[in-house]
Protein backbone atom coordinates (compact mmCIF):
# COMPACT_ATOMS: atom_id res chain seq x y z
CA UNK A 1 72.63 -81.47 -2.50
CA UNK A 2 71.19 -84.93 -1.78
CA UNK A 3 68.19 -83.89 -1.10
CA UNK A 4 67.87 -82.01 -4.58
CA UNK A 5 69.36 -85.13 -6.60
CA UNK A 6 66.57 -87.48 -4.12
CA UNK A 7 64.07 -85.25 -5.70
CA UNK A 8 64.80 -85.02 -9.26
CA UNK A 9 65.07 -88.68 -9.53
CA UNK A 10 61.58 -89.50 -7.84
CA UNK A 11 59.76 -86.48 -9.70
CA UNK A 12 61.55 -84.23 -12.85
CA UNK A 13 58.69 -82.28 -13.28
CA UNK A 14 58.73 -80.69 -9.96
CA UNK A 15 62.36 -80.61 -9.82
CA UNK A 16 62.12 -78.49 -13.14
CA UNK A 17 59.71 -76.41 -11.70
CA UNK A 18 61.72 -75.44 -8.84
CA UNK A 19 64.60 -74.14 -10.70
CA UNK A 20 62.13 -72.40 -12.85
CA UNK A 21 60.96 -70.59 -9.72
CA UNK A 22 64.47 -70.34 -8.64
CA UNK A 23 65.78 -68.96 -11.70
CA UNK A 24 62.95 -66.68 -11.37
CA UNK A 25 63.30 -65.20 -8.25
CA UNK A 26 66.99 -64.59 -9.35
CA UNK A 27 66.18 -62.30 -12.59
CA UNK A 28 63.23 -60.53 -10.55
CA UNK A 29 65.70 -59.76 -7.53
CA UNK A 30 68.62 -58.77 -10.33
CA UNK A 31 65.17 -56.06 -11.90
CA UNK A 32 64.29 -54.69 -8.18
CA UNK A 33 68.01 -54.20 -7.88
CA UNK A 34 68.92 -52.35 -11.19
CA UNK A 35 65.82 -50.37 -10.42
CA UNK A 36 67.04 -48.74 -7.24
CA UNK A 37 70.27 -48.14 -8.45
CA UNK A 38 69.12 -45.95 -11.08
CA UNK A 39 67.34 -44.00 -8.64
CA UNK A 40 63.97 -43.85 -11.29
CA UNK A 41 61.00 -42.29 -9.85
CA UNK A 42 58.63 -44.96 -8.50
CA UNK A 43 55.46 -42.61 -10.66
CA UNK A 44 57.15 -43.93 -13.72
CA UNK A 45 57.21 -47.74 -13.10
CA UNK A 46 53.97 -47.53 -15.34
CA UNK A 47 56.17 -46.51 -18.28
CA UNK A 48 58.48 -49.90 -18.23
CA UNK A 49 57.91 -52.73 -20.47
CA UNK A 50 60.28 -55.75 -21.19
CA UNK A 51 62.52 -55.05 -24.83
CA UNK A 52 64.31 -57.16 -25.69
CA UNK A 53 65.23 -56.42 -28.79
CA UNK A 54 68.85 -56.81 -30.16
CA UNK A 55 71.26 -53.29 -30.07
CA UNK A 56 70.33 -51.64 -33.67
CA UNK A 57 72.23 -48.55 -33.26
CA UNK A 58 76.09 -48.64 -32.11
CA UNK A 59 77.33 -46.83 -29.04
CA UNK A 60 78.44 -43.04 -29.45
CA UNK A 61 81.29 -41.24 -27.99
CA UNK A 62 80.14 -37.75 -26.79
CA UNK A 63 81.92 -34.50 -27.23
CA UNK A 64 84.51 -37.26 -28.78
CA UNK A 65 84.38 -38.88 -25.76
CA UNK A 66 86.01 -38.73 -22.23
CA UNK A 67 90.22 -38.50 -22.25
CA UNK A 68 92.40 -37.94 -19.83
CA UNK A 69 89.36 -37.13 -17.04
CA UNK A 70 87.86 -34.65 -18.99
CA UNK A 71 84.32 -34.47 -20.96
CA UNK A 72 83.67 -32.25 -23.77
CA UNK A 73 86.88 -31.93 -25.47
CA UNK A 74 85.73 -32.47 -28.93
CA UNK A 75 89.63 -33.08 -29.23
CA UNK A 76 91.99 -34.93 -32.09
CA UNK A 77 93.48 -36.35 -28.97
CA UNK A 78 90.46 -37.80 -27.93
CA UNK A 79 89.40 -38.93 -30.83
CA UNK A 80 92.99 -40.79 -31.48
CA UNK A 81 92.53 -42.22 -28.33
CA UNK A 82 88.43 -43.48 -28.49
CA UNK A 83 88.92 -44.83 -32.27
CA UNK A 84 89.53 -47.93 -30.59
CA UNK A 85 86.74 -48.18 -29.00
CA UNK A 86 83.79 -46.31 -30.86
CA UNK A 87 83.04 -46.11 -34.70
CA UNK A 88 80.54 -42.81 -34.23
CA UNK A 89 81.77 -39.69 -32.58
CA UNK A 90 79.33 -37.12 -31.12
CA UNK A 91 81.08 -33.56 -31.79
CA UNK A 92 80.20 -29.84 -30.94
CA UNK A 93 80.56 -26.75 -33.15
CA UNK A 94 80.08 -22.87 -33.41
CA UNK A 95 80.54 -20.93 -35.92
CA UNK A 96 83.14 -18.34 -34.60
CA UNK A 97 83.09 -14.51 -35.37
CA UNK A 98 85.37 -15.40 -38.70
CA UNK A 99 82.35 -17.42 -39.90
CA UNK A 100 84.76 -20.50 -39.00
CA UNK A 101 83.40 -23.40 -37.96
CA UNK A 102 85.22 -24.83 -34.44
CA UNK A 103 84.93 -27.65 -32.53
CA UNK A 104 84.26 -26.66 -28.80
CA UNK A 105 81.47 -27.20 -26.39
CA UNK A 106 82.19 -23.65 -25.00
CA UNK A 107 80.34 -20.63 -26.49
CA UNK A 108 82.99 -18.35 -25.07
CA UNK A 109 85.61 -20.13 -27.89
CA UNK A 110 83.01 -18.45 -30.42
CA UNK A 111 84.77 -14.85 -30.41
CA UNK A 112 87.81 -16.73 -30.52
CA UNK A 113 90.25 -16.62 -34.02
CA UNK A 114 91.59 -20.86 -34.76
CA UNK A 115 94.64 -19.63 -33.88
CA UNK A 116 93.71 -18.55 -30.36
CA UNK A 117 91.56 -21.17 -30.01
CA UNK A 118 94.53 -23.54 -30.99
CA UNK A 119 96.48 -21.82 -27.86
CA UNK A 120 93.64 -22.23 -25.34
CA UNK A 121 93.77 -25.72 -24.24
CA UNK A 122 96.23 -28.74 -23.44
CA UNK A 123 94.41 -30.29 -25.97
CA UNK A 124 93.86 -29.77 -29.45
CA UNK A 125 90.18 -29.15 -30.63
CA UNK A 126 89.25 -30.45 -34.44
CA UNK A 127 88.80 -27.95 -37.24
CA UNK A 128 87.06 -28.97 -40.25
CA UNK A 129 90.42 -29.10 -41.78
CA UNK A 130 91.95 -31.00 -39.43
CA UNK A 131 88.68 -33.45 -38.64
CA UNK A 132 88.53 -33.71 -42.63
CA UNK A 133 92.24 -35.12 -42.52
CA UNK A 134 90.81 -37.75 -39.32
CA UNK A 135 87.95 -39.21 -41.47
CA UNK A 136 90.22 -39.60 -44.22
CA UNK A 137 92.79 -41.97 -41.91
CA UNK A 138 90.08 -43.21 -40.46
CA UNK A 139 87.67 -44.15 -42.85
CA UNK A 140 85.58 -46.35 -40.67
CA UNK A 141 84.59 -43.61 -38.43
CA UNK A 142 81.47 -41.60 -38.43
CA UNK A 143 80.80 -37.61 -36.78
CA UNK A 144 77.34 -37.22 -35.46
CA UNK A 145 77.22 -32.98 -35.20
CA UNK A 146 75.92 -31.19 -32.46
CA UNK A 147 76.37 -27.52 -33.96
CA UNK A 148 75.66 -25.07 -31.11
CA UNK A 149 74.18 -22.49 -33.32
CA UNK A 150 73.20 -21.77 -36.90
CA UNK A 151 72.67 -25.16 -37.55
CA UNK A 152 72.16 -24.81 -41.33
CA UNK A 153 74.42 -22.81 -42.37
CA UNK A 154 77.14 -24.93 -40.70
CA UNK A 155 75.92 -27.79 -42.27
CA UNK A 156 76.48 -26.08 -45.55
CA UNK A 157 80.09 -25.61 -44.44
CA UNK A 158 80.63 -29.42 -43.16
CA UNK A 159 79.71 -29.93 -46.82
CA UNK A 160 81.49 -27.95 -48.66
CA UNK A 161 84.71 -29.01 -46.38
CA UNK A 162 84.05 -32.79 -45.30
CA UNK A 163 85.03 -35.11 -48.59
CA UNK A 164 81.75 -37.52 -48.64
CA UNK A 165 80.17 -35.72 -46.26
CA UNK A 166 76.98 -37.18 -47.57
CA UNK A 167 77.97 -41.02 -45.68
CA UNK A 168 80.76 -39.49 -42.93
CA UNK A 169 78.82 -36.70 -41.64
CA UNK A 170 75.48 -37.63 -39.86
CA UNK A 171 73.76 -33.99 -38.87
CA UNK A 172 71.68 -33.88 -36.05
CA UNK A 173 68.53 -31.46 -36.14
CA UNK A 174 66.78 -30.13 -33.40
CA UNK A 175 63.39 -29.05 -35.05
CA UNK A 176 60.72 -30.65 -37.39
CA UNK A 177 61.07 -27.54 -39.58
CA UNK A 178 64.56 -28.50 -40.38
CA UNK A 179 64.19 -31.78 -41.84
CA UNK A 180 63.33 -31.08 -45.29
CA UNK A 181 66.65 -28.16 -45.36
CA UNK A 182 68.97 -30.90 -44.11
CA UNK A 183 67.97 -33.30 -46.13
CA UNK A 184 68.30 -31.35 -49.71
CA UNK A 185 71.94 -30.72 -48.34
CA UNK A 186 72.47 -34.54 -49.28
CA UNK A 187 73.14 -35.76 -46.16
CA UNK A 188 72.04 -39.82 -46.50
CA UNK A 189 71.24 -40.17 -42.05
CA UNK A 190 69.97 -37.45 -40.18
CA UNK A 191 69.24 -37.92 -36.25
CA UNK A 192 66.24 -35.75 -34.53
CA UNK A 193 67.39 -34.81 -31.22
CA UNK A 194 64.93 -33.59 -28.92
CA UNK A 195 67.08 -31.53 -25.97
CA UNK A 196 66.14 -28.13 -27.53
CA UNK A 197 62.26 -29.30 -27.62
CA UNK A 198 60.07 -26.60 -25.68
CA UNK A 199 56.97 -28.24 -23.72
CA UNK A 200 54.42 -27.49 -26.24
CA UNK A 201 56.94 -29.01 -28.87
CA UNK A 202 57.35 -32.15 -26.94
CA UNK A 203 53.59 -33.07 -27.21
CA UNK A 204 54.44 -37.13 -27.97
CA UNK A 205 51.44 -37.21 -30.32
CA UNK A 206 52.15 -34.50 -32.52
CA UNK A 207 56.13 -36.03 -32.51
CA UNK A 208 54.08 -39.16 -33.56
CA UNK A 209 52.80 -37.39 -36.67
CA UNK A 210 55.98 -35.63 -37.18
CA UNK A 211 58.15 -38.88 -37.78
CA UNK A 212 55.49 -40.33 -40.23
CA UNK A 213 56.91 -37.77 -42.31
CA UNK A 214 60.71 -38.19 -41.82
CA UNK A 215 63.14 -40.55 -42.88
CA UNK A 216 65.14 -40.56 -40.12
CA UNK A 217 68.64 -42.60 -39.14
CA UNK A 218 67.45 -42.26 -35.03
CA UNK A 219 66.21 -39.75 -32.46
CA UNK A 220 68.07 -38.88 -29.46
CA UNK A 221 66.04 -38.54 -26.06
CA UNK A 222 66.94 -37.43 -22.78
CA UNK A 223 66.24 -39.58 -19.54
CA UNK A 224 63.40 -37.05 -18.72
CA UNK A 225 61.15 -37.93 -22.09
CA UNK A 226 62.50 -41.82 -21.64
CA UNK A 227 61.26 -42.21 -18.10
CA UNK A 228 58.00 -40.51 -19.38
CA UNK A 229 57.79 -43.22 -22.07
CA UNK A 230 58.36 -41.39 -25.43
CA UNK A 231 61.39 -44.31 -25.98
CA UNK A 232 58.76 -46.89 -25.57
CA UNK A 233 56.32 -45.48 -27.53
CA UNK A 234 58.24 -44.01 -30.49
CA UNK A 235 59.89 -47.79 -30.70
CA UNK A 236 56.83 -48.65 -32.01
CA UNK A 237 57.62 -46.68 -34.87
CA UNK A 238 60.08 -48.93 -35.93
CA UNK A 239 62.57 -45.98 -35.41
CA UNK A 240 66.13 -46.64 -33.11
CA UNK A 241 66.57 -44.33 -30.49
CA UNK A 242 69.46 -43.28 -28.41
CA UNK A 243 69.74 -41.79 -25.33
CA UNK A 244 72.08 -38.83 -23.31
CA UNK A 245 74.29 -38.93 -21.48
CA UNK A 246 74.57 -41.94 -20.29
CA UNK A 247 77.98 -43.53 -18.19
CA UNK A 248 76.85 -46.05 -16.12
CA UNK A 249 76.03 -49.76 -17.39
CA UNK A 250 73.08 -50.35 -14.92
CA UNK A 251 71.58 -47.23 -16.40
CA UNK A 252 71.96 -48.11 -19.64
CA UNK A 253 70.75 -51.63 -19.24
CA UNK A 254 68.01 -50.36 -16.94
CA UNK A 255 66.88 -48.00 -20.61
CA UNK A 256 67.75 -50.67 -22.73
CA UNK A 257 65.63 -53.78 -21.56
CA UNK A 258 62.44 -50.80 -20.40
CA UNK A 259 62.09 -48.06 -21.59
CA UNK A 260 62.77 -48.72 -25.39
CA UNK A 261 66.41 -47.59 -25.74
CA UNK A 262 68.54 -48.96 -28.08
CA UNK A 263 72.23 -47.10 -27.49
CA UNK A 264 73.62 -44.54 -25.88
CA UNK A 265 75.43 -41.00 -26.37
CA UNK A 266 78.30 -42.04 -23.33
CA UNK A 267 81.42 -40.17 -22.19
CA UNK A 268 83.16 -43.31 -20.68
CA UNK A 269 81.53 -46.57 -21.65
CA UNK A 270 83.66 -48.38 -24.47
């Protein structure tokens, strides 16, 4: 400690640039770290760049979010108990074989009537009904859908059920083709998700194209298309991006400062 107040009297210019190099070391050790912790694929270390840009999207709770241990339960329980925490709530839907839309993650709930459906689990999945009644207590809150099939047409329910569906529902698609549908529905924010993208579909410079032509709230990308850069490059765009699944805050930070991410779809992190 002498030694280091010796030397910044006699010369404050090196001093300065010693904890510069200090300080350095310290965030470049902190980057090596976070980078083996997320276990990323050394090939893609050509992808990274520094972002620092400031969160423009807000964290979203998936399937409702985690409660009680469990993922997935697209739950009034769950979404009572995350309303503390998040402000948008990923949820999934069929239609069921009454033409009923449900909230469930499980196609086998899709031959199921409410009622049985209501009987199934220690929890209680939302109904559009009963997730119409949440928005209204909550009117803060925001659903991001994730319908499992027939997207449109359960879109056309969500708005003929959901009172201002147009600013509390925000309808994710999963295809170019179904922008201009969802959008003549009224819906003011639509997200592109890109999980149901085949290989030829995922071509980044025809998605390049694609989004000159959308008006888009966000896209949602998996860790596979971030690591290959697509969250990087489609930043450029000026366009937020999220990213799935994500429940672990070195991951998330690892996306964030990267590969172009700016939230996350997360089970756990509030």
């Amino acid at each position: 400690m002498k030694k280091l107040i010796y030397l910044f009297l006699k010369n404050k210019k090196r001093f300065f640039i010693f904890i510069c190099i200090l300080i350095f070391i310290f965030f470049i050790t902190k980057i090596i770290h976070l980078y083996t912790e997320t276990n990323i694929p050394l090939k893609n270390i050509i992808n990274l760049r520094i972002n620092l840009d400031i969160l423009k999207l807000e964290k979203v709770a998936h399937g409702s979010g985690g409660f009680k241990g469990k993922t997935y339960t697209n739950s009034l329980e769950s979404l009572e108990f995350n309303k503390f925490y998040f402000n948008f709530f990923e949820i999934d839907f069929y239609l069921n074989n009454q033409n009923r839309l449900i909230c469930s993650h499980n196609s086998e709930d899709a031959i199921l009537s409410i009622d049985e459906l209501m009987n199934k689990y220690e929890y209680t999945p939302c109904t559009l009904k009963s997730l119409n009644e949440w928005l209204k207590n909550n009117p803060n809150k925001f659903i991001i859908t994730d319908v499992k099939d027939n997207n449109y047409e359960a879109l056309i329910l969500i708005k003929n059920f959901i009172d201002n569906y147009e600013d509390k529902i925000i309808p994710q698609i999963y295809f170019y083709e179904e922008y201009e549908k969802v959008k003549k529905l009224g819906f003011k924010k639509i997200i592109w998700t890109f999980y149901r993208l085949n290989d030829k579909q995922k071509d980044l410079k025809t998605i390049q194209k694609q989004l000159e032509n959308m008006d888009l709230y966000s896209v949602t990308i998996g860790q596979d298309l971030a690591l290959l850069g697509y969250g990087n490059i489609i930043s450029k765009q000026n366009l937020p991006i999220y990213l799935h699944t994500i429940n672990s805050n070195k991951r998330f930070l690892f996306y964030k400062f990267f590969l172009g991410i700016d939230n996350i779809y997360t089970d756990w992190l509030h």
